[in-house]
PDB file of N, CA and C in Angstrom:
ATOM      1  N   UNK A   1     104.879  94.905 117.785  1.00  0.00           N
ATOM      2  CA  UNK A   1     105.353  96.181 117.267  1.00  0.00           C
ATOM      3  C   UNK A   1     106.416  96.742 118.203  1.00  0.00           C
ATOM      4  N   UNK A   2     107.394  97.331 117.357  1.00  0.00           N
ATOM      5  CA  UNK A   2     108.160  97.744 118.496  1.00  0.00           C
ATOM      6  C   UNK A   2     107.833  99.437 118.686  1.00  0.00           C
ATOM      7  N   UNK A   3     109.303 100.397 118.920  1.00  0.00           N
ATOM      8  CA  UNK A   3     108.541 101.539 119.221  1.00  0.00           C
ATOM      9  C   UNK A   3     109.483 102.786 118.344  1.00  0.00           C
ATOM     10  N   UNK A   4     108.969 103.737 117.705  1.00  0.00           N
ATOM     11  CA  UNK A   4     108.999 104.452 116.893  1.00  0.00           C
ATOM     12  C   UNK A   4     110.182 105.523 117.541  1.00  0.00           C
ATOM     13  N   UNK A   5     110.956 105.089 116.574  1.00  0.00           N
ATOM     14  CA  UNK A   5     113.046 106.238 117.383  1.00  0.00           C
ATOM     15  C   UNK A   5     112.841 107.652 117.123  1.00  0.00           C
ATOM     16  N   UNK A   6     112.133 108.348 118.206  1.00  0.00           N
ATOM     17  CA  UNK A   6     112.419 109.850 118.509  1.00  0.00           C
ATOM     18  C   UNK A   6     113.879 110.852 117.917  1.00  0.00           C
ATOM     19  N   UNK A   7     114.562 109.808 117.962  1.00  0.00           N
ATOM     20  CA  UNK A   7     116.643 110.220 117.745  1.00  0.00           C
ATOM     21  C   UNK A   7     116.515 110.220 116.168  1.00  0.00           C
ATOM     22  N   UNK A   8     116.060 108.651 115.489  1.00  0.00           N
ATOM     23  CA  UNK A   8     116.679 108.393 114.680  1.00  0.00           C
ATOM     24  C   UNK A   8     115.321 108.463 113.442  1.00  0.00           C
ATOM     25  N   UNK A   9     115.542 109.804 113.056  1.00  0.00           N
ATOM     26  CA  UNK A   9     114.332 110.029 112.117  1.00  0.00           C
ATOM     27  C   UNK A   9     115.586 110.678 110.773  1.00  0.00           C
ATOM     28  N   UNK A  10     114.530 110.183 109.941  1.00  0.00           N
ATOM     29  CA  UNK A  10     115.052 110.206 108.286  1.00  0.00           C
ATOM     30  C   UNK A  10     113.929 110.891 107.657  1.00  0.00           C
ATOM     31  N   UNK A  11     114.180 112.323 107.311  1.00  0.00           N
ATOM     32  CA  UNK A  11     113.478 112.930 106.085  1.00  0.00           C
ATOM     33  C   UNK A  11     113.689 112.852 105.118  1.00  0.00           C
ATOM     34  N   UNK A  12     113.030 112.666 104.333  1.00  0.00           N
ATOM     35  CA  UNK A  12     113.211 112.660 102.646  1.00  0.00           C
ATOM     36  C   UNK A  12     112.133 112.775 101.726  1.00  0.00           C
ATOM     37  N   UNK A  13     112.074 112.871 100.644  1.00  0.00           N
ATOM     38  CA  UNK A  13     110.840 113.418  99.905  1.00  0.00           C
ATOM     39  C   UNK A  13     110.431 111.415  99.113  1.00  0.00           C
ATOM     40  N   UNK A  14     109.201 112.167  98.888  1.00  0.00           N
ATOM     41  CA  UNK A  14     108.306 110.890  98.579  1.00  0.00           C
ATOM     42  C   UNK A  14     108.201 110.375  97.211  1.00  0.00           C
ATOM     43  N   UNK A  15     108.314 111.819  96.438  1.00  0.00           N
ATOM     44  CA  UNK A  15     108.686 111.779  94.760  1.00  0.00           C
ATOM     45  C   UNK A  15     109.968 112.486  94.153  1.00  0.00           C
ATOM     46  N   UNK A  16     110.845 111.662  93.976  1.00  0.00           N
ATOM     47  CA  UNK A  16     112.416 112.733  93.605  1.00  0.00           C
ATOM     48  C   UNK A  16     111.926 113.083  92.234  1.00  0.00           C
ATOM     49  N   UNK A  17     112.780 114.254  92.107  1.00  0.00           N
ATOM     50  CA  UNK A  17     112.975 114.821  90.386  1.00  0.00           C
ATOM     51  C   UNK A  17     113.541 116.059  90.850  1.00  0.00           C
ATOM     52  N   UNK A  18     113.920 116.394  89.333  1.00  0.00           N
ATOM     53  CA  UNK A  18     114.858 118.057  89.398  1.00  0.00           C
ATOM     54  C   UNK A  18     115.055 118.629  90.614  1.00  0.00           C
ATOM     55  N   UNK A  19     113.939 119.011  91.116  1.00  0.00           N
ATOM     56  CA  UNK A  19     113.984 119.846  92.353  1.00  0.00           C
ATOM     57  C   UNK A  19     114.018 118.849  93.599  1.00  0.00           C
ATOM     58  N   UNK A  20     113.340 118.072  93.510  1.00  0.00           N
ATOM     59  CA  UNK A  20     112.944 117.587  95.138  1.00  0.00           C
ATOM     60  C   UNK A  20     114.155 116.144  94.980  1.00  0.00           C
ATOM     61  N   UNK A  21     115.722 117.332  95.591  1.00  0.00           N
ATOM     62  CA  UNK A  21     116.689 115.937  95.218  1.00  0.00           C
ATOM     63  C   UNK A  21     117.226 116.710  96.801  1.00  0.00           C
ATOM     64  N   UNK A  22     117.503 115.594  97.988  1.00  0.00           N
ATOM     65  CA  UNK A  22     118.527 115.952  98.687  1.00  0.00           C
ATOM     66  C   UNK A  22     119.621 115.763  98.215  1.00  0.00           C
ATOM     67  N   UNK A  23     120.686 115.519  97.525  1.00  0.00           N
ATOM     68  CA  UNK A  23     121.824 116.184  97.152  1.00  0.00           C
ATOM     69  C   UNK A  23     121.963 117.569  96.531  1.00  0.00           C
ATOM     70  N   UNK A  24     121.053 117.636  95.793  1.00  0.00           N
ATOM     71  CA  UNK A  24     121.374 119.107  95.294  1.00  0.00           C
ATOM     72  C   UNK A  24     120.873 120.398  96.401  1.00  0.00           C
ATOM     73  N   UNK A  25     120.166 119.756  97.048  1.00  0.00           N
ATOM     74  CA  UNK A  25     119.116 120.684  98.145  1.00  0.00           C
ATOM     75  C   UNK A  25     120.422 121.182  98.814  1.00  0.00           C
ATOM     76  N   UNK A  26     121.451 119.811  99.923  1.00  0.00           N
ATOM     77  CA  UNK A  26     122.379 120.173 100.057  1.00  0.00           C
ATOM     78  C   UNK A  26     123.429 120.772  99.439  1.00  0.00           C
ATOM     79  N   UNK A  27     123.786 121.024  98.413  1.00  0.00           N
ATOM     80  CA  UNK A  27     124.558 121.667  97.487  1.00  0.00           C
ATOM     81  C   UNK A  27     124.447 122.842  96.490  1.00  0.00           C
ATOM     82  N   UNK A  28     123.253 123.614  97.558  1.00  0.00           N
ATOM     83  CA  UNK A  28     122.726 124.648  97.147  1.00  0.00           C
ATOM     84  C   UNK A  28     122.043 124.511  95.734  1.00  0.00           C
ATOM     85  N   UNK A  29     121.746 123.622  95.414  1.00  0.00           N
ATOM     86  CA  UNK A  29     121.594 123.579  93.498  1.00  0.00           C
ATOM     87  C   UNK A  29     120.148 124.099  93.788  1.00  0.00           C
ATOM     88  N   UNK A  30     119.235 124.089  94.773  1.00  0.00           N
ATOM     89  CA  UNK A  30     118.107 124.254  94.699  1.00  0.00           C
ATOM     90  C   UNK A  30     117.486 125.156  95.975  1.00  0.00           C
ATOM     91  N   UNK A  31     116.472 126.022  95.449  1.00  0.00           N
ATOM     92  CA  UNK A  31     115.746 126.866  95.935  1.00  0.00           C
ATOM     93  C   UNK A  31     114.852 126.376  96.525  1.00  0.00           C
ATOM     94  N   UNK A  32     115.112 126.669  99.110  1.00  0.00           N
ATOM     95  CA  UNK A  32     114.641 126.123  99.577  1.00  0.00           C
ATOM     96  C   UNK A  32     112.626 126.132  99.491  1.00  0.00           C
ATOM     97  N   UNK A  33     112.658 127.414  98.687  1.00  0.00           N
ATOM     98  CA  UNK A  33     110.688 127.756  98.248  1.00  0.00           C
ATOM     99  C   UNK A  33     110.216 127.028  97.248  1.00  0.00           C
ATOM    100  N   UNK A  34     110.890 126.271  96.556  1.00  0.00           N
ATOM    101  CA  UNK A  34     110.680 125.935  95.129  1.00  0.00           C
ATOM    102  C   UNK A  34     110.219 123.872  95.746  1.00  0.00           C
ATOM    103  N   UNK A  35     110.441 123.861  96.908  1.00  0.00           N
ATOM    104  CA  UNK A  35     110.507 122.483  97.401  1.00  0.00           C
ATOM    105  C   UNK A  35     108.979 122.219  97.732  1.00  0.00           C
ATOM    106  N   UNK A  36     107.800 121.180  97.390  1.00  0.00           N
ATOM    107  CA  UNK A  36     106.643 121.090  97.642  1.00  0.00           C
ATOM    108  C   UNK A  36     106.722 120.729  99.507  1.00  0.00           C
ATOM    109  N   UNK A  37     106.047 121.298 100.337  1.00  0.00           N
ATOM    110  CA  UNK A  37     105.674 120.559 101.390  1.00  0.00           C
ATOM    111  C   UNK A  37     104.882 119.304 101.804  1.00  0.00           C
ATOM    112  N   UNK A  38     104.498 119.365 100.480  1.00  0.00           N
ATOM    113  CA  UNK A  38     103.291 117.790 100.381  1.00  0.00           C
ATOM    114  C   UNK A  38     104.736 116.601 100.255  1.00  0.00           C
ATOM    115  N   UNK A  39     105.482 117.026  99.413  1.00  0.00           N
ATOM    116  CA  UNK A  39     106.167 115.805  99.159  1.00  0.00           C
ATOM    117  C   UNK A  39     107.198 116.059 100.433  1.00  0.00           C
ATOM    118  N   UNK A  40     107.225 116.233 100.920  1.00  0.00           N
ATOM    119  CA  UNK A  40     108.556 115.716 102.049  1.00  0.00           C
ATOM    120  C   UNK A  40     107.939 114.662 102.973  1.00  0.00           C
ATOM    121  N   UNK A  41     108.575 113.766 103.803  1.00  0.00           N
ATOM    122  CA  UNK A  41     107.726 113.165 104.821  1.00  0.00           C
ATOM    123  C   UNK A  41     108.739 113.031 105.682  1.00  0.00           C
ATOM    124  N   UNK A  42     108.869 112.141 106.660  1.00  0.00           N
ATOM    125  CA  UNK A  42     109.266 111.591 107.899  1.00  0.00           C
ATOM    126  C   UNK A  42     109.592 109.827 107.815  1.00  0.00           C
ATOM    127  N   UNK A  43     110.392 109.481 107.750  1.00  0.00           N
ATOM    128  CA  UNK A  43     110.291 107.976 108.172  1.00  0.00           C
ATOM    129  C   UNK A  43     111.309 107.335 109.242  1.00  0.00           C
ATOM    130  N   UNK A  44     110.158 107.375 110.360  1.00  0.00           N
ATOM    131  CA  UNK A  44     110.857 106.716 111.236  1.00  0.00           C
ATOM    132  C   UNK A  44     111.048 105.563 111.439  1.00  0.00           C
ATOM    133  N   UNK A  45     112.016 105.197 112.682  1.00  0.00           N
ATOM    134  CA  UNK A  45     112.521 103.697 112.748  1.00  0.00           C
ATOM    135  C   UNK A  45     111.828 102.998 113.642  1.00  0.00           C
ATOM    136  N   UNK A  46     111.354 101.781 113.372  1.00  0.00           N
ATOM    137  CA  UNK A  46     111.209 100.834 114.298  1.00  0.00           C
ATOM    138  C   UNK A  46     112.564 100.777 115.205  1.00  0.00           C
ATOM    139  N   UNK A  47     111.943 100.565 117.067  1.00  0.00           N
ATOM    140  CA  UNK A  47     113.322  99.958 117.826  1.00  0.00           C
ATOM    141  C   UNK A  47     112.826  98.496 118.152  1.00  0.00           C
ATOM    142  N   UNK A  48     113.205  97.755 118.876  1.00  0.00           N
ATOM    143  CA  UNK A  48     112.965  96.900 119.570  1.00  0.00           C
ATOM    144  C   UNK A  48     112.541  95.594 118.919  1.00  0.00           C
ATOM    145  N   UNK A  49     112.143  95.770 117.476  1.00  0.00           N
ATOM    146  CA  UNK A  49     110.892  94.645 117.046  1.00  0.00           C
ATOM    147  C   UNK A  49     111.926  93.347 116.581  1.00  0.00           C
ATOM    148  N   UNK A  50     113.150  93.534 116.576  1.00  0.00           N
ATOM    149  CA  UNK A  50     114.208  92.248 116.215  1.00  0.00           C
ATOM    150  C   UNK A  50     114.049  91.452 118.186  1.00  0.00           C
ATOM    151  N   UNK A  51     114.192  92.398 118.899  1.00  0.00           N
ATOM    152  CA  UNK A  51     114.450  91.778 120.543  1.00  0.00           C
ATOM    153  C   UNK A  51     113.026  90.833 120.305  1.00  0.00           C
ATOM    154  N   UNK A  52     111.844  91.530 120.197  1.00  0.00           N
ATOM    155  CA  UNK A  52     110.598  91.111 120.723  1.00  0.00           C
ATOM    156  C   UNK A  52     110.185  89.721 119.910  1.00  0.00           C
ATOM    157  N   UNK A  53     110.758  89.651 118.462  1.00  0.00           N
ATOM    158  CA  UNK A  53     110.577  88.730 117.438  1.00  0.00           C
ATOM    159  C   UNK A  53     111.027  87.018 117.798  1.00  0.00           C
ATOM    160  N   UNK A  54     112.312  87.556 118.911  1.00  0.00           N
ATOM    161  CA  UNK A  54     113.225  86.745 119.204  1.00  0.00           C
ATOM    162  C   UNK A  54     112.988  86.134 120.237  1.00  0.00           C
ATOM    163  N   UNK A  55     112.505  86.824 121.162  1.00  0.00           N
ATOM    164  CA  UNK A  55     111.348  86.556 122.352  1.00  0.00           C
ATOM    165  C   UNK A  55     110.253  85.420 122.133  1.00  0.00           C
ATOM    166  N   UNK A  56     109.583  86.068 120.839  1.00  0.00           N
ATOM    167  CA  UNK A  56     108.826  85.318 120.493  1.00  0.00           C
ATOM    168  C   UNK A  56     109.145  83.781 120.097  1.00  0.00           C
ATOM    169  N   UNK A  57     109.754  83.758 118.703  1.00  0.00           N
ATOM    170  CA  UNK A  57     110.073  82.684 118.410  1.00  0.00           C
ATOM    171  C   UNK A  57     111.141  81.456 119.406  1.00  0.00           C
ATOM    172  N   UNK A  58     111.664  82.296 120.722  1.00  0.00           N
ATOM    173  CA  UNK A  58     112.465  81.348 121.940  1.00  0.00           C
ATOM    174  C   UNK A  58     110.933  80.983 122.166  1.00  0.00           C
ATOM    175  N   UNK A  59     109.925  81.386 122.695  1.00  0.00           N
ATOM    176  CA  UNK A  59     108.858  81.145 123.315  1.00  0.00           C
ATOM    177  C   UNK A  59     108.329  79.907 122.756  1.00  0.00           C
ATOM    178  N   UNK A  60     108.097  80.016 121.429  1.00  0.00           N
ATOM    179  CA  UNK A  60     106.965  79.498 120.618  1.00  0.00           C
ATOM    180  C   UNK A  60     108.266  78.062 120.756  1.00  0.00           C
ATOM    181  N   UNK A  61     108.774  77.978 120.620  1.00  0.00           N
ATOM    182  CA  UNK A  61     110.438  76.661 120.329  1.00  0.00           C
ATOM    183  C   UNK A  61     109.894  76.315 121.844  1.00  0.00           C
ATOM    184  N   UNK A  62     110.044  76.741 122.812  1.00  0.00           N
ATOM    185  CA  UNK A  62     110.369  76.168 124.123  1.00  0.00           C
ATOM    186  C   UNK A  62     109.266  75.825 124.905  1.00  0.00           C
ATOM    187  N   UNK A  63     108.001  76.118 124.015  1.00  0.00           N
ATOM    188  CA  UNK A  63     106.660  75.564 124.724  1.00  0.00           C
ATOM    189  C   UNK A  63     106.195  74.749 123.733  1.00  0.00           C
ATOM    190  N   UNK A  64     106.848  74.334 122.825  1.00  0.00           N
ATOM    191  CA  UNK A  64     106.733  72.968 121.772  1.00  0.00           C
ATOM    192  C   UNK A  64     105.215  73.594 121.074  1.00  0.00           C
ATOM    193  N   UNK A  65     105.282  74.384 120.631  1.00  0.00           N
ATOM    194  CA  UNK A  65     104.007  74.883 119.914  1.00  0.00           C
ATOM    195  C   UNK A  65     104.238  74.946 118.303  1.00  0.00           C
ATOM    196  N   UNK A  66     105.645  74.711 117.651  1.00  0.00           N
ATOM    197  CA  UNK A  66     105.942  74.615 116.519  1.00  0.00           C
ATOM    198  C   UNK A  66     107.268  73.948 116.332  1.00  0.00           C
ATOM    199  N   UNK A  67     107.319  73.415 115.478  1.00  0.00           N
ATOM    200  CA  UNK A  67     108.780  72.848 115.325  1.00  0.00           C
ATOM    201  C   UNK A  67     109.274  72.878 114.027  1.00  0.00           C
ATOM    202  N   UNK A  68     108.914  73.785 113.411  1.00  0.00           N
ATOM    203  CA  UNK A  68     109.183  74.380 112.067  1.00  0.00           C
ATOM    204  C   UNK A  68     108.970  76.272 112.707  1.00  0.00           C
ATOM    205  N   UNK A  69     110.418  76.849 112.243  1.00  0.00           N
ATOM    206  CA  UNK A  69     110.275  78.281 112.360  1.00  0.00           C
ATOM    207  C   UNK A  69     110.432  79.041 110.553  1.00  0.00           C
ATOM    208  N   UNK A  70     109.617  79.298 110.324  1.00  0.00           N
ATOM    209  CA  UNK A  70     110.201  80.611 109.162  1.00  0.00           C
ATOM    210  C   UNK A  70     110.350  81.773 109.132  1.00  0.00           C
ATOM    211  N   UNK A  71     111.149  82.371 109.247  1.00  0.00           N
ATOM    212  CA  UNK A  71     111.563  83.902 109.566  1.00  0.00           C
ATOM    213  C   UNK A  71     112.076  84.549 108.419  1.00  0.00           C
ATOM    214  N   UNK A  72     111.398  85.423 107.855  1.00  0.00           N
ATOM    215  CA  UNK A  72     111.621  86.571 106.619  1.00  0.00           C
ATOM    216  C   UNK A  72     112.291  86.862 106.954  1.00  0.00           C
ATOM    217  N   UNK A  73     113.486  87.586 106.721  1.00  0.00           N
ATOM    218  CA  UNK A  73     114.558  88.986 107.435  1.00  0.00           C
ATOM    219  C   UNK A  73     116.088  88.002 107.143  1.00  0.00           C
ATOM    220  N   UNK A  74     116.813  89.063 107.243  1.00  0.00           N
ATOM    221  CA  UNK A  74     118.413  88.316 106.877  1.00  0.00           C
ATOM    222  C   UNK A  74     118.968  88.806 107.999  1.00  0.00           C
ATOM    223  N   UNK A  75     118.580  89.386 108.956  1.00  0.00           N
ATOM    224  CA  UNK A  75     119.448  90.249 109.828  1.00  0.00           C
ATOM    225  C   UNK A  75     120.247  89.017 110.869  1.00  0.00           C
ATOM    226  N   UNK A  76     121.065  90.080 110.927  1.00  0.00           N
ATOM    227  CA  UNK A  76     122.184  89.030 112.105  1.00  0.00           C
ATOM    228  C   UNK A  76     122.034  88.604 113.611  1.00  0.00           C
ATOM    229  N   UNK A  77     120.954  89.895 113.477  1.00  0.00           N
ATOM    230  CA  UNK A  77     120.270  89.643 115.088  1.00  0.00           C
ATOM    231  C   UNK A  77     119.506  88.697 116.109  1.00  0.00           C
ATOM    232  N   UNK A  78     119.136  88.022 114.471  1.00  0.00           N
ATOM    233  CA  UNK A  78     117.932  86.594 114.761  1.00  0.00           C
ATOM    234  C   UNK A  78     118.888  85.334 115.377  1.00  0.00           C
ATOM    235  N   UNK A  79     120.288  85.698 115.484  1.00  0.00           N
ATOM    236  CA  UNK A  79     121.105  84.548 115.539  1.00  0.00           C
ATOM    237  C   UNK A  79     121.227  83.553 116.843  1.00  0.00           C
ATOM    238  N   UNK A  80     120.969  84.416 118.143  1.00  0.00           N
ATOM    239  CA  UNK A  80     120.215  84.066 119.097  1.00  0.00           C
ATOM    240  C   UNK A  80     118.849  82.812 119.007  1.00  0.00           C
ATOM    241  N   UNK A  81     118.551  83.686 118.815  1.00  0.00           N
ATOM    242  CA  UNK A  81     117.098  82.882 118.459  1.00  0.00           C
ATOM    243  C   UNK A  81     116.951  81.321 117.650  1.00  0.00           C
ATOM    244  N   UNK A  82     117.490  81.785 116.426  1.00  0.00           N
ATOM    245  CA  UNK A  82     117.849  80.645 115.574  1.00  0.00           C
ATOM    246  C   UNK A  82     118.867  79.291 116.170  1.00  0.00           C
ATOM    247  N   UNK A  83     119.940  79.801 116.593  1.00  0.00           N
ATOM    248  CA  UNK A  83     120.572  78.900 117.637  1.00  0.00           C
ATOM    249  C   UNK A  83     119.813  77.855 118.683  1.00  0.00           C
ATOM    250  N   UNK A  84     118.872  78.628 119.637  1.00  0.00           N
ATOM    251  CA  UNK A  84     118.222  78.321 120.106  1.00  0.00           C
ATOM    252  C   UNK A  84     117.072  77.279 119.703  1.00  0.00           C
ATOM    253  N   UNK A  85     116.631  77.765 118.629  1.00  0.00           N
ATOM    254  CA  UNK A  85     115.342  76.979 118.087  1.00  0.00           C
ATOM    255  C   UNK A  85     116.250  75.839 117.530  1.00  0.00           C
ATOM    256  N   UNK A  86     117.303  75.371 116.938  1.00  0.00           N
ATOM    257  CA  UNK A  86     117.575  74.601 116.519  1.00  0.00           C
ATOM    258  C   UNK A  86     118.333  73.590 117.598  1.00  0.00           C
ATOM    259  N   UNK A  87     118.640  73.556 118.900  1.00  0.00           N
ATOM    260  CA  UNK A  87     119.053  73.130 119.714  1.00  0.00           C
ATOM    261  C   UNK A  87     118.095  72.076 120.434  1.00  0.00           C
ATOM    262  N   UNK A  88     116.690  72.988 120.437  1.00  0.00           N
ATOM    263  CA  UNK A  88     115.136  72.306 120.500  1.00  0.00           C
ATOM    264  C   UNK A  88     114.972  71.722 119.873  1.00  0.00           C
ATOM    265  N   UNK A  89     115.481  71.268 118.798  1.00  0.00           N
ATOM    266  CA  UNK A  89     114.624  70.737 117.530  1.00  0.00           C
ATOM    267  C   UNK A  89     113.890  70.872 116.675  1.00  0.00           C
ATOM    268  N   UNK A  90     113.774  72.367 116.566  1.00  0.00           N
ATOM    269  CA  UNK A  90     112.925  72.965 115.706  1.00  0.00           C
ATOM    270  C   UNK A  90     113.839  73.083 114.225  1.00  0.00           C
ATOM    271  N   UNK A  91     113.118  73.223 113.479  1.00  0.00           N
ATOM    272  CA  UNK A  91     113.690  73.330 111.819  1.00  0.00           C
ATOM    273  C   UNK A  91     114.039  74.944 112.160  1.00  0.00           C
ATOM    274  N   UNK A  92     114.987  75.579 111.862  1.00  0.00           N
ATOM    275  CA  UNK A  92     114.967  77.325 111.309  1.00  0.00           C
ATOM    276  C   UNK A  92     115.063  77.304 109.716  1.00  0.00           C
ATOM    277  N   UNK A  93     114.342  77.803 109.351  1.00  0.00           N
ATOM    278  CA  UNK A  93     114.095  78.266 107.872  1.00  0.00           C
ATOM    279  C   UNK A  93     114.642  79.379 107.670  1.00  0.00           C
ATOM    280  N   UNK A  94     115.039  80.204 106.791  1.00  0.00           N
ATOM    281  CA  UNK A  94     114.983  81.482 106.639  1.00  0.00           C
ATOM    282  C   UNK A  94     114.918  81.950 105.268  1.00  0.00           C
ATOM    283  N   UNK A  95     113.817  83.099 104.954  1.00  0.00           N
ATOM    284  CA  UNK A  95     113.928  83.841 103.588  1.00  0.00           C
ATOM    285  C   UNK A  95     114.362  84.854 104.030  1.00  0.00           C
ATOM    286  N   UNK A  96     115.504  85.410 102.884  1.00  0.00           N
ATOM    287  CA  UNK A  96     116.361  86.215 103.253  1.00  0.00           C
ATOM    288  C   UNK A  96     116.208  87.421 102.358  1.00  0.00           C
ATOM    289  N   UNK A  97     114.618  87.237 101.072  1.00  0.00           N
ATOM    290  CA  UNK A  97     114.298  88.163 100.810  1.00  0.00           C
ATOM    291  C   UNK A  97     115.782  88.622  99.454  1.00  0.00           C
ATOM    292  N   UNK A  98     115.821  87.438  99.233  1.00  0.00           N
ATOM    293  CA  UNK A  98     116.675  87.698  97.604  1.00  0.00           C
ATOM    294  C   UNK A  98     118.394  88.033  97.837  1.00  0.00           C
ATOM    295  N   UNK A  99     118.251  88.377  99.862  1.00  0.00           N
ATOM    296  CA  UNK A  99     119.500  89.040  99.971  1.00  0.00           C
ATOM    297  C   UNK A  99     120.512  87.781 100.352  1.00  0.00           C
ATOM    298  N   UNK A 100     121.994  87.769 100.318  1.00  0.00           N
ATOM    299  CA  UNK A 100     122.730  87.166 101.148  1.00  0.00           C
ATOM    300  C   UNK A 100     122.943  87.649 101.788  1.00  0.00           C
ATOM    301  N   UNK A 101     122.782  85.742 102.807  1.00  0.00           N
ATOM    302  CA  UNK A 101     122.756  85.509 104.062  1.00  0.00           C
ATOM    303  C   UNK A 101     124.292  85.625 104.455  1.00  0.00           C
ATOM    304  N   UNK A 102     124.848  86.189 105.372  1.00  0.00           N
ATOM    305  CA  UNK A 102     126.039  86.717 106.159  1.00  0.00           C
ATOM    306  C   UNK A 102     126.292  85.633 107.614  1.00  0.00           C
ATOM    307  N   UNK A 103     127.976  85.075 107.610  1.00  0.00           N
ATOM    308  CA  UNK A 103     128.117  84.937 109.016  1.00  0.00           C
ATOM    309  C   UNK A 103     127.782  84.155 109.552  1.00  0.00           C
ATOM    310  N   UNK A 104     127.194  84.409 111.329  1.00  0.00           N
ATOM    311  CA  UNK A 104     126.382  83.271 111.742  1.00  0.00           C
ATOM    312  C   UNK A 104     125.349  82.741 111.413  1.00  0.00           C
ATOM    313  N   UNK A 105     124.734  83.618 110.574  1.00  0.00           N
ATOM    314  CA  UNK A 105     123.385  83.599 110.638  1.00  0.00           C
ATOM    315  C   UNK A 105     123.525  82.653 109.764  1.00  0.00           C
ATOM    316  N   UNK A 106     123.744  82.290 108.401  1.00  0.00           N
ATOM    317  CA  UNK A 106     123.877  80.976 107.605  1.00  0.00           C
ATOM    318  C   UNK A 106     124.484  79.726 108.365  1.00  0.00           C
ATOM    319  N   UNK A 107     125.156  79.863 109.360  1.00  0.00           N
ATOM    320  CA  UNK A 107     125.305  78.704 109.993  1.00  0.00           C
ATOM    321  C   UNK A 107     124.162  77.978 110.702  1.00  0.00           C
ATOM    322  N   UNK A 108     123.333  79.173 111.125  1.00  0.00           N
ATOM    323  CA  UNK A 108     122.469  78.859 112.138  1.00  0.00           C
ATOM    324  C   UNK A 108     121.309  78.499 111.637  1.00  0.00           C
ATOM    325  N   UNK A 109     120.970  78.019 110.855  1.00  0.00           N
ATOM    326  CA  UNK A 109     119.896  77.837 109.563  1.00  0.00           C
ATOM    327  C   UNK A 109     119.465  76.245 109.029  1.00  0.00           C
ATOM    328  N   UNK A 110     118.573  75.705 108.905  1.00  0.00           N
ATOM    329  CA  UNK A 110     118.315  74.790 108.208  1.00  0.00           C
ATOM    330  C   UNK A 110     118.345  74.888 107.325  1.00  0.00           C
ATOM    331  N   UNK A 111     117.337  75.830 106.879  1.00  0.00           N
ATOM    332  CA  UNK A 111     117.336  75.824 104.937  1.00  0.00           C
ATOM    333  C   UNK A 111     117.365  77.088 104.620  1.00  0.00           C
ATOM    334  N   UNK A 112     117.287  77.532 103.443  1.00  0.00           N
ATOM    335  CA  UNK A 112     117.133  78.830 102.974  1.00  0.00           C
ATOM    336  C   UNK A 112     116.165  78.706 101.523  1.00  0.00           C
ATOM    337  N   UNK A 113     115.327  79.443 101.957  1.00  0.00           N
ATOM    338  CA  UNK A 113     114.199  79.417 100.898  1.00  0.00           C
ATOM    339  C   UNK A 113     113.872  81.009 100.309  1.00  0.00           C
ATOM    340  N   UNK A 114     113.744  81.451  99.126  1.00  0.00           N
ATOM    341  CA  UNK A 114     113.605  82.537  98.637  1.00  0.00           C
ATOM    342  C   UNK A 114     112.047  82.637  97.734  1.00  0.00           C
ATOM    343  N   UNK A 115     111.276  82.775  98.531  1.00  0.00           N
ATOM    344  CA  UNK A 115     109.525  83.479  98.745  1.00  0.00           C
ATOM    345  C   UNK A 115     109.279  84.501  98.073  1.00  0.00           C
ATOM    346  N   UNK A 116     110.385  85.632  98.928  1.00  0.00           N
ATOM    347  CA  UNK A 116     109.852  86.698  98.661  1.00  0.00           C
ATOM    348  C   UNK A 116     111.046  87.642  98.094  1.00  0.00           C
ATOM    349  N   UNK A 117     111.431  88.362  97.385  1.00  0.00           N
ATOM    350  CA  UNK A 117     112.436  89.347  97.008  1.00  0.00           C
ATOM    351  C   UNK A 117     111.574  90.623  96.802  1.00  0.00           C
ATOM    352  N   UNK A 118     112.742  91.522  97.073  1.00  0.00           N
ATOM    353  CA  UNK A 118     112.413  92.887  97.730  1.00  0.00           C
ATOM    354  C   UNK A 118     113.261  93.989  96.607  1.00  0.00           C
TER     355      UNK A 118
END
């Protein structure tokens, strides 16, 4: 797990309709009393959990404990990692979760398999 961004917090409501719209909220269209407090929430960000992932999977490659990696996520960040594992000899897999894959990161790849879409 990584660790929860104090900075980088995102409010927003949990059920949109008529009233509970941030655009109109911002654009005066709506009356700040008329807004439920149940429905607003907080969603914060994970930090760190791409570094620690990457950590991991160098680890797991370089103490010969797998030689097949599959990694959910499309992000560009894994590219490190993936490099790495494939230098070892490990397979990198990646589901990219329905999205295209960008850049290095498709270079750095054995296969691409689609599991899961989001």
């Amino acid at each position: 797990m990584g660790q929860l961004s104090t900075l980088d917090k995102d409010w927003g409501f949990i059920r949109k309709d008529k009233i509970h719209s941030f655009n109109k909220l911002i654009r005066g269209e709506v009356n700040i009393a008329d807004i439920d407090p149940n429905n607003v929430s907080i969603r914060p960000r994970q930090k760190g959990v791409d570094m620690k992932l990457g950590v991991d999977i160098t680890s797991v490659v370089l103490k010969k404990l797998a030689n097949k990696i599959i990694l959910i996520s499309g992000d560009s960040d894994f590219v490190p990692a993936a490099k790495l594992a494939r230098i070892e000899g490990a397979h990198f897999i990646l589901d990219a979760m329905g999205r295209k894959v960008k850049g290095e990161l498709a270079e750095h790849i054995d296969g691409l398999k689609v599991l899961f879409i989001m």
